[in-house]
Every structure is written in C-alpha cells, then in structure tokens.
Protein backbone atom coordinates (compact mmCIF):
# COMPACT_ATOMS: atom_id res chain seq x y z
CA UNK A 1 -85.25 131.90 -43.85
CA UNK A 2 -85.85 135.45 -43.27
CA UNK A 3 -89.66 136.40 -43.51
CA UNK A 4 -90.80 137.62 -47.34
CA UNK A 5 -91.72 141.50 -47.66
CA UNK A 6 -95.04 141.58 -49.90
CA UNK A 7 -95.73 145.00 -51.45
CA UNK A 8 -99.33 146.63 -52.11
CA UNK A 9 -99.14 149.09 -54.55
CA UNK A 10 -103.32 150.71 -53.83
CA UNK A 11 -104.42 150.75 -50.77
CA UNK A 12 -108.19 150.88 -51.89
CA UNK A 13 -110.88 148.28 -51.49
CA UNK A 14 -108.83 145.44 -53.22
CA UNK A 15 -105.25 146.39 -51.94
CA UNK A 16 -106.75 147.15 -48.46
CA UNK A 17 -108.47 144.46 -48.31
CA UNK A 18 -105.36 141.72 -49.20
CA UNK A 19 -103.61 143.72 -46.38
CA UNK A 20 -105.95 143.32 -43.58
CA UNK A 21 -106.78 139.87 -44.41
CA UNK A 22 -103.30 138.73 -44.39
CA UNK A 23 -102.90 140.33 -41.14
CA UNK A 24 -102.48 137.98 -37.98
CA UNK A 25 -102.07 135.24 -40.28
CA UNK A 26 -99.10 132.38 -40.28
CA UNK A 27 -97.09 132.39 -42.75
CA UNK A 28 -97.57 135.83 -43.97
CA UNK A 29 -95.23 138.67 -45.51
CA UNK A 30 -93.97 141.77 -43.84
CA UNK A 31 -96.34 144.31 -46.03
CA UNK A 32 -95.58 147.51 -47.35
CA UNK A 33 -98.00 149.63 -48.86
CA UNK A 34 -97.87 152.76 -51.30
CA UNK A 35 -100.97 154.65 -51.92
CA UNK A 36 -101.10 158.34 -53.77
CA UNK A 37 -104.03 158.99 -51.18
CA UNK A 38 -101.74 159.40 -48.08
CA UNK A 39 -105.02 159.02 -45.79
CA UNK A 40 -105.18 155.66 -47.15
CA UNK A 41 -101.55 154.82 -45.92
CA UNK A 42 -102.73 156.73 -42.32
CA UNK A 43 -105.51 154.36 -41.93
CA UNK A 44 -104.05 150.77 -42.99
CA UNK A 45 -100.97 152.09 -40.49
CA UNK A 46 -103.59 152.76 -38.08
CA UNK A 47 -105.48 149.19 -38.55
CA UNK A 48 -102.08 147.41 -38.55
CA UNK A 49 -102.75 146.52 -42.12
CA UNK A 50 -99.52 147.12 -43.23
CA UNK A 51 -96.67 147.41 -41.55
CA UNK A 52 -94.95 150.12 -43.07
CA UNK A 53 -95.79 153.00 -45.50
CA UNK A 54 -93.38 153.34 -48.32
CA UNK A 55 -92.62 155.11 -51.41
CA UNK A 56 -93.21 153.45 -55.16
CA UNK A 57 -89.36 153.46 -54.99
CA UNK A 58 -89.02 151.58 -52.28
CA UNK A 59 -91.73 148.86 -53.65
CA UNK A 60 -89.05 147.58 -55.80
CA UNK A 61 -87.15 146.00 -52.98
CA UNK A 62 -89.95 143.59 -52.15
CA UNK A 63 -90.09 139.64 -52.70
CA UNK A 64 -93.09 140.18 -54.24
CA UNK A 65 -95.62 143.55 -55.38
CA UNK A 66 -99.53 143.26 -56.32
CA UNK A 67 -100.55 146.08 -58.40
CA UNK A 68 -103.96 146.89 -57.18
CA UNK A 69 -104.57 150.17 -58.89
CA UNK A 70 -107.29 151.19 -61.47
CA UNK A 71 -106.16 148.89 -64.38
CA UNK A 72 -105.18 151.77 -67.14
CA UNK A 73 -102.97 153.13 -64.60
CA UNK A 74 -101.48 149.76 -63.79
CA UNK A 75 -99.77 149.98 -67.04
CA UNK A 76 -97.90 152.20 -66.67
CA UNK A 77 -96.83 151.33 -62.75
CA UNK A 78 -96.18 147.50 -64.06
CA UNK A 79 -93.87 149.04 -66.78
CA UNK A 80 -91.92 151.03 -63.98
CA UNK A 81 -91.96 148.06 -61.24
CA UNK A 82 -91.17 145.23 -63.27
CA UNK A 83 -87.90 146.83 -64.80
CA UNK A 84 -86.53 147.67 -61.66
CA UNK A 85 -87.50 144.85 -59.30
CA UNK A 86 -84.41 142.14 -58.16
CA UNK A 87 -84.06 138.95 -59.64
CA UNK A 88 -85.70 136.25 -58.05
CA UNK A 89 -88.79 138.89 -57.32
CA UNK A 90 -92.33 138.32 -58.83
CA UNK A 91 -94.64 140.92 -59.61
CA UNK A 92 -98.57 140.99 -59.86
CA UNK A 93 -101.16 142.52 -60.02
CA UNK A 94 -105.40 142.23 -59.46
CA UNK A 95 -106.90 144.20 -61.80
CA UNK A 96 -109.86 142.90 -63.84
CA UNK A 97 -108.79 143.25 -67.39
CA UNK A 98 -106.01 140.72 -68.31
CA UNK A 99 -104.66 140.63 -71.67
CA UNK A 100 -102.79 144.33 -72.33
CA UNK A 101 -101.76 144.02 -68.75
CA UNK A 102 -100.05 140.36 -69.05
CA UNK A 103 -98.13 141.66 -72.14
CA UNK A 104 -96.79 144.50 -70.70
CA UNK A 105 -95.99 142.83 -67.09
CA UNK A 106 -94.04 139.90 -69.13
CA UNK A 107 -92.36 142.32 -71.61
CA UNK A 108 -91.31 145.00 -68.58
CA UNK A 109 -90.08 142.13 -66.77
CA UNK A 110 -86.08 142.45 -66.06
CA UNK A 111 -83.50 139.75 -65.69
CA UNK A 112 -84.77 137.39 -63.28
CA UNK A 113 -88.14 138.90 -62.48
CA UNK A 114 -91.61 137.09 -62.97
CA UNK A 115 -94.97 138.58 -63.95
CA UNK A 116 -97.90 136.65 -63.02
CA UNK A 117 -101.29 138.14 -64.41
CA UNK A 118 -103.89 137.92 -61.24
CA UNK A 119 -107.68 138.66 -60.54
CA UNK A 120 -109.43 138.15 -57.38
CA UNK A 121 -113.23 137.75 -58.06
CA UNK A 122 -114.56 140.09 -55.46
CA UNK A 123 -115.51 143.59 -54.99
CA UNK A 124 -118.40 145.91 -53.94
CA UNK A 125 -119.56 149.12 -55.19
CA UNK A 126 -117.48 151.04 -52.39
CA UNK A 127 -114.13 151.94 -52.52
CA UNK A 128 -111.17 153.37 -50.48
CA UNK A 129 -109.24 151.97 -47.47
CA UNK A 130 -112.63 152.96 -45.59
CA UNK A 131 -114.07 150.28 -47.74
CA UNK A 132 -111.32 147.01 -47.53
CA UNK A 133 -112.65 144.26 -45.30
CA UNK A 134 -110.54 141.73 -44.06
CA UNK A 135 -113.16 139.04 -45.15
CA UNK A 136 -113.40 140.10 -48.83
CA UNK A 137 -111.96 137.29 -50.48
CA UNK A 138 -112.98 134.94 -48.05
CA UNK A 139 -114.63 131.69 -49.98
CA UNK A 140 -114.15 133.62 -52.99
CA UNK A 141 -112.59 132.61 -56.30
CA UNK A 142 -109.34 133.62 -57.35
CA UNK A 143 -107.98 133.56 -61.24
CA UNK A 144 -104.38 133.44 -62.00
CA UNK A 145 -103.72 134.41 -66.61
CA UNK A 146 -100.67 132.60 -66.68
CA UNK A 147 -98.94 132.08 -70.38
CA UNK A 148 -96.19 129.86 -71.51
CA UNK A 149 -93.50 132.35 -70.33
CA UNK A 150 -94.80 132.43 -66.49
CA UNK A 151 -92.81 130.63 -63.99
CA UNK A 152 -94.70 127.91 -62.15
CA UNK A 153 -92.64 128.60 -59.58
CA UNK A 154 -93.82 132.51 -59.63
CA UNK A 155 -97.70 131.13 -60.41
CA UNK A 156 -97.57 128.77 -57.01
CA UNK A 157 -95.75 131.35 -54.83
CA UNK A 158 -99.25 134.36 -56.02
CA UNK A 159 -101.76 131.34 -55.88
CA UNK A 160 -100.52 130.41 -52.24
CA UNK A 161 -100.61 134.23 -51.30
CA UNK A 162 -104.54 134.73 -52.29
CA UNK A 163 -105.12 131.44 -50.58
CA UNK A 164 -103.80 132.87 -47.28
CA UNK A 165 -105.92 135.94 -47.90
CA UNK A 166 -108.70 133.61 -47.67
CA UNK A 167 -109.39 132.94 -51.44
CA UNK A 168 -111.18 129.17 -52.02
CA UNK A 169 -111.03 128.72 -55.52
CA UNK A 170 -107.93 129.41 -57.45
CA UNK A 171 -108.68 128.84 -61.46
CA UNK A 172 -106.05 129.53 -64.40
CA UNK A 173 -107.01 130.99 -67.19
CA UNK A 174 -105.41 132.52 -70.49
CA UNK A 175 -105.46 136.23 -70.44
CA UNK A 176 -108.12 136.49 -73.79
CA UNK A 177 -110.22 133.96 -72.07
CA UNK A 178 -110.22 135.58 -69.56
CA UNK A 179 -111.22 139.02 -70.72
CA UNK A 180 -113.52 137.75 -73.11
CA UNK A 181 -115.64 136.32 -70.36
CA UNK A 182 -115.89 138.91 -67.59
CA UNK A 183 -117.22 140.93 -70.33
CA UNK A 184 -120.25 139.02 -70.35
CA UNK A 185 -120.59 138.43 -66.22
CA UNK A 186 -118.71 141.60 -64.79
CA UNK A 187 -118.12 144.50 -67.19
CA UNK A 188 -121.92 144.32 -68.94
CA UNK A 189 -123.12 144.05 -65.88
CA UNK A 190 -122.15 147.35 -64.60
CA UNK A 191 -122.71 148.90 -68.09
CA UNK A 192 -126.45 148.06 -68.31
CA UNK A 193 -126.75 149.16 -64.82
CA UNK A 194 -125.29 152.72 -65.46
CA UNK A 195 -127.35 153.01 -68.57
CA UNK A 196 -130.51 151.99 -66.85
CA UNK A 197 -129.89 155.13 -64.01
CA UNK A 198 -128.23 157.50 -67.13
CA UNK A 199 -131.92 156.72 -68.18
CA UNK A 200 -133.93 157.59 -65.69
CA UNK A 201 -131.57 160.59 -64.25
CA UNK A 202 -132.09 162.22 -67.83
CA UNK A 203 -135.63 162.16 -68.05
CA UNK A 204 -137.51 165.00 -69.01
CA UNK A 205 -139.28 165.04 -66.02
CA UNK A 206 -137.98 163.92 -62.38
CA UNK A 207 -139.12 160.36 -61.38
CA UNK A 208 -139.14 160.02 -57.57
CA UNK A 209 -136.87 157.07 -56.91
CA UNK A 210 -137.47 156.79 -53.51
CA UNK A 211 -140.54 155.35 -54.16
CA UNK A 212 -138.51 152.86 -56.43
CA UNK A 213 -139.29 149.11 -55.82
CA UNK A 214 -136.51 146.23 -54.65
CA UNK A 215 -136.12 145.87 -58.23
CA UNK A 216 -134.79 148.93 -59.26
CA UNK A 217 -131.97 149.65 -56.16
CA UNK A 218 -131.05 145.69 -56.34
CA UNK A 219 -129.93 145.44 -59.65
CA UNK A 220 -128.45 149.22 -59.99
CA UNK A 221 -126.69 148.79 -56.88
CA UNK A 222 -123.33 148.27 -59.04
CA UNK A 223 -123.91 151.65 -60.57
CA UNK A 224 -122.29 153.28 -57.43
CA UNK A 225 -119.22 151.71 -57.89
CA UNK A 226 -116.12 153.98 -58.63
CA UNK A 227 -116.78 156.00 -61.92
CA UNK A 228 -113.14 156.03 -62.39
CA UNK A 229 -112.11 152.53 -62.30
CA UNK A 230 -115.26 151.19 -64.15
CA UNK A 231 -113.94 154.06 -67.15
CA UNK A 232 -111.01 152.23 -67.21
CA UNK A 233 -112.30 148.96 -67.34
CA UNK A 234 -114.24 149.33 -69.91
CA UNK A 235 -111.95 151.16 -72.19
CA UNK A 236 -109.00 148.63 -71.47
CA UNK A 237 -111.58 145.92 -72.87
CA UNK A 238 -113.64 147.84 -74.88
CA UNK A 239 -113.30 145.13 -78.13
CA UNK A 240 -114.96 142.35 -76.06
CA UNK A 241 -117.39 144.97 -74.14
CA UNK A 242 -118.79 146.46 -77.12
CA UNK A 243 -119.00 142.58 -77.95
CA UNK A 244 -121.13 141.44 -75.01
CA UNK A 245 -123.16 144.65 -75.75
CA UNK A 246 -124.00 143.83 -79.29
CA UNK A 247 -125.16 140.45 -78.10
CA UNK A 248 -127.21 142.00 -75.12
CA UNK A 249 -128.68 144.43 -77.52
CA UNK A 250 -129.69 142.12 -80.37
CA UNK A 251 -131.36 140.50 -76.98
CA UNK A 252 -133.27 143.35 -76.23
CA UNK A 253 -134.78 144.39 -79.34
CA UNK A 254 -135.77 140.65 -79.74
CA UNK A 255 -137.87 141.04 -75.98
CA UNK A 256 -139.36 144.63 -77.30
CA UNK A 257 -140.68 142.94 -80.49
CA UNK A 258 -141.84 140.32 -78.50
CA UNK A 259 -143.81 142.70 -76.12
CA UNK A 260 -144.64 144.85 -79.12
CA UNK A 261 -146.68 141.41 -80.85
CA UNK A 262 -148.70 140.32 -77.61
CA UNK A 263 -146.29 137.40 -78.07
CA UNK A 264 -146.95 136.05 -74.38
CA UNK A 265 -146.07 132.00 -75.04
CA UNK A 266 -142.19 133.78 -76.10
CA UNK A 267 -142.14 135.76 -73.29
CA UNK A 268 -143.07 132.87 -70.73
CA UNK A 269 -139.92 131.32 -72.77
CA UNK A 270 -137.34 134.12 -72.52
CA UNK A 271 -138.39 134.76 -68.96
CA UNK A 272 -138.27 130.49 -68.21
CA UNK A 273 -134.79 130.16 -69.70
CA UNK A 274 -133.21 133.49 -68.12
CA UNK A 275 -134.79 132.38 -65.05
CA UNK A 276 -133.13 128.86 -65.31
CA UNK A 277 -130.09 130.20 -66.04
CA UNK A 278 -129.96 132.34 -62.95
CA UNK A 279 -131.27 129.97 -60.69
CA UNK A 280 -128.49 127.51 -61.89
CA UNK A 281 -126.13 129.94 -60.17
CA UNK A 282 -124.11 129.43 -57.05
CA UNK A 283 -124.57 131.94 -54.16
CA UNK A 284 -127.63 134.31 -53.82
C-alpha cells in the first residue's frame, strides 16, 4: 500500500510538536504542513519535521488533516477542509474546546469524509515552532469526542496516529463532557492565574516581583501562555467557564469569611481537603 500523507494544518507548539514526534518513526505518514507564519514552515523544513510545505489548498489531498490552530479559527478552517477533502479521508483536529467544533466538523463533512473531534492533553505556556518538542505527548493522555455519527473506523485510524506520536492514554469522551470538565482542570486554571497577575500588575503602587516567592511564579506560570489562543478558549466555552467560575467564586468568598471570623478549625479543613485532593493527583 502506498504510504498515507498526514496533514498539519499549525505548525505551533501542538502541530509542531505531532510533526517532530512522528518523525523517524515506523509506520508513519508522509507530513505536510501549512502554517500562516511562513518561518514556522522554514523551521519544521529545516528540522525534517515535515516533509513538505504546502498550501491550505493542497491540505485537502491528504489521507488525513489535524487542525491544530487556535480553536475559534478552527471553525472556520474545519468548515473549508472538511467540504473539500476526498472520500475515504478523515479530518481532525486538537484543539481544547470540543462541542461547537464536533458539530461543525460532522456537519462540513462531504460525501465520504469523517470528522473525528480530538484533544491531546499537553501543552506549555510557550508557543511557536520554536516551542514543539518531539517528546510532548510522550506518556501523555490523549481524548478522542466521538458521537454516534463518527466512524470507528475514522476514531481507530486518529487514536493509532496520537499513539505513534507517543500518546499513553487514549480516553473517549462526548464532546459536552468533555468541555464541561476542562473547564474546571484547564480553562479556570489559566483564568485565575491571569486574574491573580491582572491583580497585582494594576496595583496602585508597583510590587517588586522579583522578590516574589516559589509560590507566586509556580502557580502563574500558565499566565504566559499565548494571550490569543487562551481568548479563544475561553470565549468558545464561555457557558461552562463562567460555570466553573461561579463555583470557584462562591469558594472564595466562603475562605474570606472564614479568614474574616478567626475561623481557624475551617481553615485547617478547607486547606486538609484541597490538600487531599491534590495530593491524590498523578504526576508532580
């Protein structure tokens, strides 16, 4: 059989990332790659990431595409793609937010062509080719939003391809699953931390943060990821963010009147069960 042609639409962190670590590897597609930032395209040339740069046009001809662009844009790239792609063709995509993206990728979908909603659970707070590391996904989880129209066939075929990228764990999930909880562990997460800097950056007076403890730069590390994609995250799933932010807020003010009543055996509780919690967690 000739050898499949797998096309990368983004050549940022996630897209450059499923290029290099398919790279070398048996069994793996030809790769194309498209990028609007044409150094990106110079430099996964350059790493022998992919091995050719093509246009979105072009794309279309592939066995199969991953859509690994900022997800609002995805929309409308999915909606292009998926109507023009051959039968027999499957098209993807990695973006965090599931549910608007699913339903347009299955209604865009011509004759013949499968969409198969995907999210690889990995990321840091750079981005850019400059950024994709060929171990990224390595041991990591991988979550496929299949739905009752999504070809097993189609589902196997994207599951095996984030395997060979190096992928551990592949879950299914429904798309409103899963958007409903990576607003809790992903999308709050990066809120809070950009409200905690917006905080202290618009003080009335500066506050010398390099004198900041561990504290501070570990848990607002996130809040240097791309402004861009994280506006887009949180707007394509702002129903279940504003949700996890409700919960996180009626959270808060029930600390602060804690603190505010010298109330130190509930403290000692909501510190003992957060700290349970976290220390039930795999990983670090």
């Amino acid at each position: 059989m000739p050898r499949r042609r797998l096309g990368i639409l983004g050549l940022g962190l996630i897209g450059g990332s499923l290029a290099l670590a398919l790279k070398g590897k048996r069994g793996a597609p030809e790769v194309w790659g498209h990028d609007r930032n044409r150094a990106h395209v110079r430099r996964a040339l350059a790493a022998g990431a992919i091995d050719r740069g093509c246009t979105p046009d072009e794309l279309v001809g592939c066995d199969m595409v991953v859509v690994c662009i900022p997800v609002r844009s995805s929309l409308s790239a999915i909606r292009t793609l998926g109507g023009r792609m051959r039968p027999g063709s499957i098209l993807t995509d990695a973006g965090s937010v599931k549910a608007d993206v699913v339903r347009e990728g299955e209604r865009s979908a011509g004759k013949g062509v499968s969409f198969v909603g995907g999210h690889p659970i990995a990321g840091t707070e750079r981005s850019g080719f400059s950024a994709a590391d060929p171990f990224l996904f390595r041991g990591r989880s991988f979550i496929a939003t299949p739905t009752r129209r999504t070809s097993e066939e189609a589902l196997l075929r994207v599951e095996r391809l984030w395997r060979l990228a190096g992928s551990k764990v592949v879950l299914r999930m429904a798309p409103k699953t899963h958007d409903r909880v990576f607003a809790y562990v992903s999308h709050l997460p990066h809120v809070v931390a950009y409200a905690l800097v917006h905080s202290v950056a618009t003080l009335p007076s500066r506050v010398p943060l390099g004198y900041s403890a561990g504290g501070f730069r570990d848990f607002t590390r996130i809040a240097s990821s791309d402004p861009e994609m994280w506006k887009d995250i949180v707007l394509q799933n702002r129903k279940e963010v504003l949700r996890a932010m409700e919960r996180y807020r009626r959270n808060l003010d029930l600390l602060a009147r804690r603190i505010a009543g010298s109330d130190a055996a509930g403290l000692r509780e909501y510190f003992a069960r957060a700290k349970k919690t976290r220390d039930g967690l795999e990983g670090p």
